[in-house]
N, C-alpha and C. Protein backbone atom coordinates (compact mmCIF):
# COMPACT_ATOMS: atom_id res chain seq x y z
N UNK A 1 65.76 115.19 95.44
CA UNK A 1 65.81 114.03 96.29
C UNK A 1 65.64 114.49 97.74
N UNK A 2 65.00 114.19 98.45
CA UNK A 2 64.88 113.86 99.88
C UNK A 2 65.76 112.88 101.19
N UNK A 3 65.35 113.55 101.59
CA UNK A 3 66.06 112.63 103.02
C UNK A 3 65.28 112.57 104.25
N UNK A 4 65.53 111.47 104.98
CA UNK A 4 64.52 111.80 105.98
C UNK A 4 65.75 111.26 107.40
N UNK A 5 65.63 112.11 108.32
CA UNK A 5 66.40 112.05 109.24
C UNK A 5 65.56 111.80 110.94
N UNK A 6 66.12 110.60 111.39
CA UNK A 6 65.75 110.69 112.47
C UNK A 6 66.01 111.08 113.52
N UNK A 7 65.21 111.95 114.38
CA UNK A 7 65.87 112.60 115.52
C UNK A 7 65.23 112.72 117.06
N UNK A 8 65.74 112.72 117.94
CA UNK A 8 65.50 112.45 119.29
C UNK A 8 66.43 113.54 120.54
N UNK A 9 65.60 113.48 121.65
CA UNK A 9 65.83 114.64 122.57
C UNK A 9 65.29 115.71 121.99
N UNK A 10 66.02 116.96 122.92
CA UNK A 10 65.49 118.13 122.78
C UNK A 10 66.10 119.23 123.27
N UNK A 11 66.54 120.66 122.85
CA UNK A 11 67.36 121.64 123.88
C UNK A 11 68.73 121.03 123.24
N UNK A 12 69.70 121.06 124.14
CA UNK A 12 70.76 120.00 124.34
C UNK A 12 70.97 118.84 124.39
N UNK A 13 69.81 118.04 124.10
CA UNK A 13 69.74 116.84 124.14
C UNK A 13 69.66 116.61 122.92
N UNK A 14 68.87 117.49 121.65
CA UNK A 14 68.55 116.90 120.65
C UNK A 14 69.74 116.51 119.75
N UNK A 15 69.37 115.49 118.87
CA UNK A 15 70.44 114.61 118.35
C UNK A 15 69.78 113.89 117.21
N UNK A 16 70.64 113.55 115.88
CA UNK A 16 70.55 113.36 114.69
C UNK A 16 70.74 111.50 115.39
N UNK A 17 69.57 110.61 115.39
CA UNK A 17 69.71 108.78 115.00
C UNK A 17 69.92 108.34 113.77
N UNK A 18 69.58 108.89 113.00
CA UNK A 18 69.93 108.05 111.72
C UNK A 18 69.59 108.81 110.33
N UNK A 19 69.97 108.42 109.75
CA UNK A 19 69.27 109.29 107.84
C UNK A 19 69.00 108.35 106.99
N UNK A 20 67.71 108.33 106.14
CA UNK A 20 67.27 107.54 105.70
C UNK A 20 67.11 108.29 103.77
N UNK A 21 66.94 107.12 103.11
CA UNK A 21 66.66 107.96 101.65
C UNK A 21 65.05 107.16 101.69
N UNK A 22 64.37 106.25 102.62
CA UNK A 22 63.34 106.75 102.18
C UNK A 22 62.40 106.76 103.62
N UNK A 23 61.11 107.20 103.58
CA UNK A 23 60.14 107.69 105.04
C UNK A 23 60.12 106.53 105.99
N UNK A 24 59.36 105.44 104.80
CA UNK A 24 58.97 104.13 105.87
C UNK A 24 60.12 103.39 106.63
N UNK A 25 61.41 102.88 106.30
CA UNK A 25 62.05 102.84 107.64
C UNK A 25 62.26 103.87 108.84
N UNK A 26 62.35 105.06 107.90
CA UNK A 26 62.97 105.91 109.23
C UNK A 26 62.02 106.32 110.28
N UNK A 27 60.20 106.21 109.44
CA UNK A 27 59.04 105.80 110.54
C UNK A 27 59.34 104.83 111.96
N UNK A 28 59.85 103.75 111.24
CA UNK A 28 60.11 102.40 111.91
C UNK A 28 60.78 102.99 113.13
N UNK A 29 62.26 103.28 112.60
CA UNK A 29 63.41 103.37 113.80
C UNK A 29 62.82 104.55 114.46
N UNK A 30 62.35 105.41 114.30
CA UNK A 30 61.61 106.42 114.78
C UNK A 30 60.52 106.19 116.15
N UNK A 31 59.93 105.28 115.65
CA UNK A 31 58.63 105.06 116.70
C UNK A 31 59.48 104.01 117.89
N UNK A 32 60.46 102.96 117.04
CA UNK A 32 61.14 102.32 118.31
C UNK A 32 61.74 103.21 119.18
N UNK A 33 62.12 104.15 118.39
CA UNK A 33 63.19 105.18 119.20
C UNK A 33 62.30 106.53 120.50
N UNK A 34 61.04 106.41 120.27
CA UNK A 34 60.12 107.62 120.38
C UNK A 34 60.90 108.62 119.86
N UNK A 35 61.17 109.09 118.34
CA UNK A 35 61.63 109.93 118.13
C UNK A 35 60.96 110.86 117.15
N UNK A 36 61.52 111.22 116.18
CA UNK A 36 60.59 112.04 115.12
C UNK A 36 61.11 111.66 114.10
N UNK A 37 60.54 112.29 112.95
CA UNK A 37 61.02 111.87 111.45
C UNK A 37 61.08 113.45 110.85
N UNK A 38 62.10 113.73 110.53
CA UNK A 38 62.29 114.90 109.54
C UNK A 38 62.82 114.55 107.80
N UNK A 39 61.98 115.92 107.47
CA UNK A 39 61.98 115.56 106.23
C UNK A 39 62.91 116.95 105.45
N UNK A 40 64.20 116.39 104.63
CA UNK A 40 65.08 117.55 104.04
C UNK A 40 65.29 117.50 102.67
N UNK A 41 65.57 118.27 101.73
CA UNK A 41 65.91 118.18 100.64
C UNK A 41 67.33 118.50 100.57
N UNK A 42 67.70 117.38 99.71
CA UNK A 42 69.06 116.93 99.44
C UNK A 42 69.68 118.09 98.79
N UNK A 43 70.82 118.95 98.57
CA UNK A 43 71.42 119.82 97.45
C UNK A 43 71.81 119.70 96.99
N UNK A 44 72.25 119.99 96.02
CA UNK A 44 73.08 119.54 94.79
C UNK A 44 73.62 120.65 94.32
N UNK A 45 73.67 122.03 94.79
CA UNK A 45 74.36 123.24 94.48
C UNK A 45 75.32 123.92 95.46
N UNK A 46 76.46 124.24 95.20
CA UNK A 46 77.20 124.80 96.23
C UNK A 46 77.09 126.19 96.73
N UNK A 47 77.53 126.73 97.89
CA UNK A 47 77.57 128.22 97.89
C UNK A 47 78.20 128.74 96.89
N UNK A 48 77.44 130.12 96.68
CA UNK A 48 78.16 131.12 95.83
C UNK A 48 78.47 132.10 96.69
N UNK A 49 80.01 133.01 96.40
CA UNK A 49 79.79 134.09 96.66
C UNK A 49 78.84 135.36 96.05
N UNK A 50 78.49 136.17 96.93
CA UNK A 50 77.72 137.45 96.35
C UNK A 50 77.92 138.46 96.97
N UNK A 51 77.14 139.90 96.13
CA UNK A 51 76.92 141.07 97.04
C UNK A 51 75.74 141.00 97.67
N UNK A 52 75.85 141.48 99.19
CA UNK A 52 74.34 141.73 99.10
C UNK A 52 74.21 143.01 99.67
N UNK A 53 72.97 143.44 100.53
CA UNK A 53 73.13 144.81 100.71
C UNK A 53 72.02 144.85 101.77
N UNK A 54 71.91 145.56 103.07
CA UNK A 54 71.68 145.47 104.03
C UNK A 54 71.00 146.71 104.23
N UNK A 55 69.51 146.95 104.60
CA UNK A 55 69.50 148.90 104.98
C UNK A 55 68.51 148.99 106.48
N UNK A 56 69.14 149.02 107.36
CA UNK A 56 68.33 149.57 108.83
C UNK A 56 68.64 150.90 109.15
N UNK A 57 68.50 151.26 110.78
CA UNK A 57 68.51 152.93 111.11
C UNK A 57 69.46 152.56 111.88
N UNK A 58 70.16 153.62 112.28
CA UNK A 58 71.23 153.84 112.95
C UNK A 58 71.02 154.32 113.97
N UNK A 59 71.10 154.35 115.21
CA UNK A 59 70.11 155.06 116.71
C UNK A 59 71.74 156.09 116.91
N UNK A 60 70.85 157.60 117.29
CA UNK A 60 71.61 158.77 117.41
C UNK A 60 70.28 159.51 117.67
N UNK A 61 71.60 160.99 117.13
CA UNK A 61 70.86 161.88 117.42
C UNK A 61 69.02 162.10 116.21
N UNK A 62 69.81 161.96 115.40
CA UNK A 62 68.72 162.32 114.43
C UNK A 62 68.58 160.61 114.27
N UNK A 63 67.95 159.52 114.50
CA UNK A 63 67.55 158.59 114.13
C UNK A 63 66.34 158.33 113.63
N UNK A 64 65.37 159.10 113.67
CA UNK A 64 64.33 159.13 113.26
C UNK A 64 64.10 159.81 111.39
N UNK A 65 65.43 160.51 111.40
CA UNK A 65 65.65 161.47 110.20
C UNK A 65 66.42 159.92 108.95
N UNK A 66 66.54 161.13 107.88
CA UNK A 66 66.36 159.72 106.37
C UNK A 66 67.80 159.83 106.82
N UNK A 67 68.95 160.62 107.52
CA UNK A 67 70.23 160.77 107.48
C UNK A 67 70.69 159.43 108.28
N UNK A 68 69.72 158.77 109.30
CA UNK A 68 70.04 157.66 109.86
C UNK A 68 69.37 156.56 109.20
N UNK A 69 69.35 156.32 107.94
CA UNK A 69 69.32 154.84 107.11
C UNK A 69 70.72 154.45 106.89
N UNK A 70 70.98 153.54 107.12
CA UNK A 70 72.24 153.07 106.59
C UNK A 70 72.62 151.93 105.52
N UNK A 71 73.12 151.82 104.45
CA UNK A 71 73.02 150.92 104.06
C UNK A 71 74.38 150.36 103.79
N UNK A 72 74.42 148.69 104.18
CA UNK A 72 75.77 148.21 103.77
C UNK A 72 75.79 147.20 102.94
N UNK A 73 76.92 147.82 102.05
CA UNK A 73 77.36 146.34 101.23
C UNK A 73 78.39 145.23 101.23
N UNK A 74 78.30 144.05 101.51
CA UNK A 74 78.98 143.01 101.63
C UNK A 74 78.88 141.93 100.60
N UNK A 75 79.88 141.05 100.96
CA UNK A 75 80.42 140.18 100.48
C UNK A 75 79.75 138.70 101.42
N UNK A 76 78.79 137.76 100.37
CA UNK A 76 78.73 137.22 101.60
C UNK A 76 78.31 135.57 100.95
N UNK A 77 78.32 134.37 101.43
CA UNK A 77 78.57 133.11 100.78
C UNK A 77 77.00 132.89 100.94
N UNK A 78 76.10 132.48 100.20
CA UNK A 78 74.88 132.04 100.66
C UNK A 78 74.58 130.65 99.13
N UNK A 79 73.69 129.81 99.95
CA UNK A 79 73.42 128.78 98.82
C UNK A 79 72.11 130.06 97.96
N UNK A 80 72.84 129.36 96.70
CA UNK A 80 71.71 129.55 95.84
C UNK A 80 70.31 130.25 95.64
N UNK A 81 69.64 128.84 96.84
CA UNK A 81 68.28 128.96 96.87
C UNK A 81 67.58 130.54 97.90
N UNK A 82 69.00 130.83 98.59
CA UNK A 82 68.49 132.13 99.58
C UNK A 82 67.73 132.79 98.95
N UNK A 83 68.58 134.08 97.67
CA UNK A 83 67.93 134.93 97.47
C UNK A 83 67.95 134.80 95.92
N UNK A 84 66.72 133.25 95.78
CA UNK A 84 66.04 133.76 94.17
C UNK A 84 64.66 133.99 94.64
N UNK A 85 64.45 134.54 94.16
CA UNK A 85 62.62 135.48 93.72
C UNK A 85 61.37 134.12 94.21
N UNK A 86 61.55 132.48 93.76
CA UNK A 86 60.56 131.96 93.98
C UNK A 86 60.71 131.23 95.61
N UNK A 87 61.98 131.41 95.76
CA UNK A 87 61.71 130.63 97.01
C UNK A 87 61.15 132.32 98.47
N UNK A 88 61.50 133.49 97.90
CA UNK A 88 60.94 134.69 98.84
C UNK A 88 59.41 135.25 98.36
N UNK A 89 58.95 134.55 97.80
CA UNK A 89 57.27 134.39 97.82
C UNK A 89 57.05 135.63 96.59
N UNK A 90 58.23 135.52 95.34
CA UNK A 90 57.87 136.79 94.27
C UNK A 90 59.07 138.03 94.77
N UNK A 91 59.31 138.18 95.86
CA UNK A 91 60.45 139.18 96.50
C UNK A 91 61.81 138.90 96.40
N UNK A 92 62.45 139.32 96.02
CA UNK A 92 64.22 139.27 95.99
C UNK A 92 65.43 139.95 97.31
N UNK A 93 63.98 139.86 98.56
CA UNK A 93 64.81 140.43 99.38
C UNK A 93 63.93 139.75 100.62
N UNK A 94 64.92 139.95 101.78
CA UNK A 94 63.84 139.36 102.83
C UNK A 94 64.29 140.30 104.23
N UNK A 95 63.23 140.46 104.93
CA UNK A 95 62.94 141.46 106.36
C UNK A 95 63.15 140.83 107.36
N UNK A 96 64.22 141.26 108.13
CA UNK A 96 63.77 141.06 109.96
C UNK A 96 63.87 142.20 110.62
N UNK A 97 63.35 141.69 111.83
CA UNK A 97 62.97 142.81 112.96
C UNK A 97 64.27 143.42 113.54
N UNK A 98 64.76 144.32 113.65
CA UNK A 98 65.69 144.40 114.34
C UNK A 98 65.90 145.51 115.24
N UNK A 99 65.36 144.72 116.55
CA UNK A 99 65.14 145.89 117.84
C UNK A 99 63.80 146.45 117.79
N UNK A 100 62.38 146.05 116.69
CA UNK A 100 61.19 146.63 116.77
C UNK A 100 61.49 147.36 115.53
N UNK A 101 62.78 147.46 114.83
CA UNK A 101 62.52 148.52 113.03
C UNK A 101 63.43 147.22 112.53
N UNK A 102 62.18 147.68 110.51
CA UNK A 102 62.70 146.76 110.28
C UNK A 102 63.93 146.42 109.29
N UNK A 103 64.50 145.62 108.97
CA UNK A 103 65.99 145.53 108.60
C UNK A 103 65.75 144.74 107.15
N UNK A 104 66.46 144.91 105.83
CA UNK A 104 66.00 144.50 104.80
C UNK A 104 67.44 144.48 104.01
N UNK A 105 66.88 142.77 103.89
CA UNK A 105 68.93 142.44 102.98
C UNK A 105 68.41 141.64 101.80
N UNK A 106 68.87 141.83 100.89
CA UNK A 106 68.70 141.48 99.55
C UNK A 106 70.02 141.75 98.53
N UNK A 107 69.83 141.38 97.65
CA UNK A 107 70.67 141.50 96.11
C UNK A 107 70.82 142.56 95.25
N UNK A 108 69.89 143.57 95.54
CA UNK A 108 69.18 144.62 94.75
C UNK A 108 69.03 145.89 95.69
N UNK A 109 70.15 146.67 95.29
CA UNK A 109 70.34 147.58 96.50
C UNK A 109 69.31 148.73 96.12
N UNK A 110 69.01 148.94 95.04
CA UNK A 110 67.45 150.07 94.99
C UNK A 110 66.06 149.13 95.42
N UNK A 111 65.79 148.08 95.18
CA UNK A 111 64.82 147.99 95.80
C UNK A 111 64.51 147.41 97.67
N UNK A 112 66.41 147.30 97.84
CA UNK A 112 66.02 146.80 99.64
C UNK A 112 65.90 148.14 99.69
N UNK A 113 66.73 149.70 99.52
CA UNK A 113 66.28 150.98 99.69
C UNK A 113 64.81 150.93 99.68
N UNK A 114 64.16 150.71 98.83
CA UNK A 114 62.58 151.16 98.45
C UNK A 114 61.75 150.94 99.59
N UNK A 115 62.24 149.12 99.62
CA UNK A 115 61.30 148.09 100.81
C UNK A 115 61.54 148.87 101.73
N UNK A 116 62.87 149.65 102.54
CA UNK A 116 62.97 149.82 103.71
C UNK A 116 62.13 151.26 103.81
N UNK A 117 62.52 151.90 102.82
CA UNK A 117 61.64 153.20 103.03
C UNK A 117 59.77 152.92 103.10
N UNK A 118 59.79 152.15 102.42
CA UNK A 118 58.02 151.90 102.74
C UNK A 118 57.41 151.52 103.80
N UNK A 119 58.28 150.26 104.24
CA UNK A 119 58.08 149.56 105.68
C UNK A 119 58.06 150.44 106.50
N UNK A 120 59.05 151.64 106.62
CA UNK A 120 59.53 153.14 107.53
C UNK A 120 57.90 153.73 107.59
N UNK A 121 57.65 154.06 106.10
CA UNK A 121 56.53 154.90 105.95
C UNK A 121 55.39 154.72 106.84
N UNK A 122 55.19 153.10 106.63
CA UNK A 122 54.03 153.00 107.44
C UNK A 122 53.86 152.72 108.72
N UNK A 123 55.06 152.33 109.31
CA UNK A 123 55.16 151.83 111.06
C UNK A 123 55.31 153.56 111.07
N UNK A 124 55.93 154.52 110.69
CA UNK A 124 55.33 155.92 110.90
C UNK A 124 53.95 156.65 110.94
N UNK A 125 53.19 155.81 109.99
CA UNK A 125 51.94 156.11 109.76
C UNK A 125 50.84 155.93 110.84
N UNK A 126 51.42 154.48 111.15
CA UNK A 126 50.52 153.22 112.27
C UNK A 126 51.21 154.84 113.69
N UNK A 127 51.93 154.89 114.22
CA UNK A 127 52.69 155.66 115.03
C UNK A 127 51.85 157.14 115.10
N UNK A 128 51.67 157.72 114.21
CA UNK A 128 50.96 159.23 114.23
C UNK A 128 49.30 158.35 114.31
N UNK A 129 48.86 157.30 114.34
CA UNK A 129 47.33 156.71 113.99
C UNK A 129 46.34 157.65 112.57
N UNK A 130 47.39 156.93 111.76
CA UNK A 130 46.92 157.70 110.22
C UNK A 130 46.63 156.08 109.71
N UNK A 131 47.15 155.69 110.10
CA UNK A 131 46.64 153.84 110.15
C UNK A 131 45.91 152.81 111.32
């Protein structure tokens, strides 16, 4: 099920007008309002707890060395839909940047290891211009 929410302003201004279960009113109050129309899917599943597992570099002395990977495991509440396989495009883990290297948290602590070591490999690679 869907929802469609209307909303207006922007920054600090922006602000939730109304929620609709279906498009064409909330078009309506929308255009009276000059506002927008957003479109959400409803949930119907609660958080679970889980493990997950986290692996970036650690900045020191040797940071460049495999001794500065770190990896942590936590405890952590996420809906459902975070980390299954079809909503991360086939992947069970997902990447951000963190500080220019990249950072990899997932469910599956050998393969965020793997991802992070590969991602390593090649921003090393791109770095010496072997890429």
């Amino acid at each position: 099920m869907k929802v469609y929410v209307v909303t207006s302003g922007s920054y600090s201004d922006y602000h939730i007008e109304a929620v609709f279960a279906r498009r064409a009113p909330a078009k309506v109050v929308a255009k009276d309002l000059v506002g927008n129309v957003e479109e959400y899917d409803v949930l119907d599943a609660l958080p679970v707890r889980t493990t997950l597992y986290t692996v970036h570099l650690v900045r020191g002395p040797n940071w460049l060395s495999d001794r500065s990977i770190q990896v942590e495991r936590y405890q952590s509440t996420v809906w459902p839909w975070q980390y299954m396989v079809s909503e991360l495009g086939g992947k069970p883990y997902r990447v951000y940047d963190r500080d220019g290297w990249p950072s990899v948290v997932g469910t599956d602590k050998g393969i965020v290891e793997k991802v992070f070591k590969e991602l390593r490999a090649v921003r090393d690679a791109e770095a010496a211009g072997l890429l």
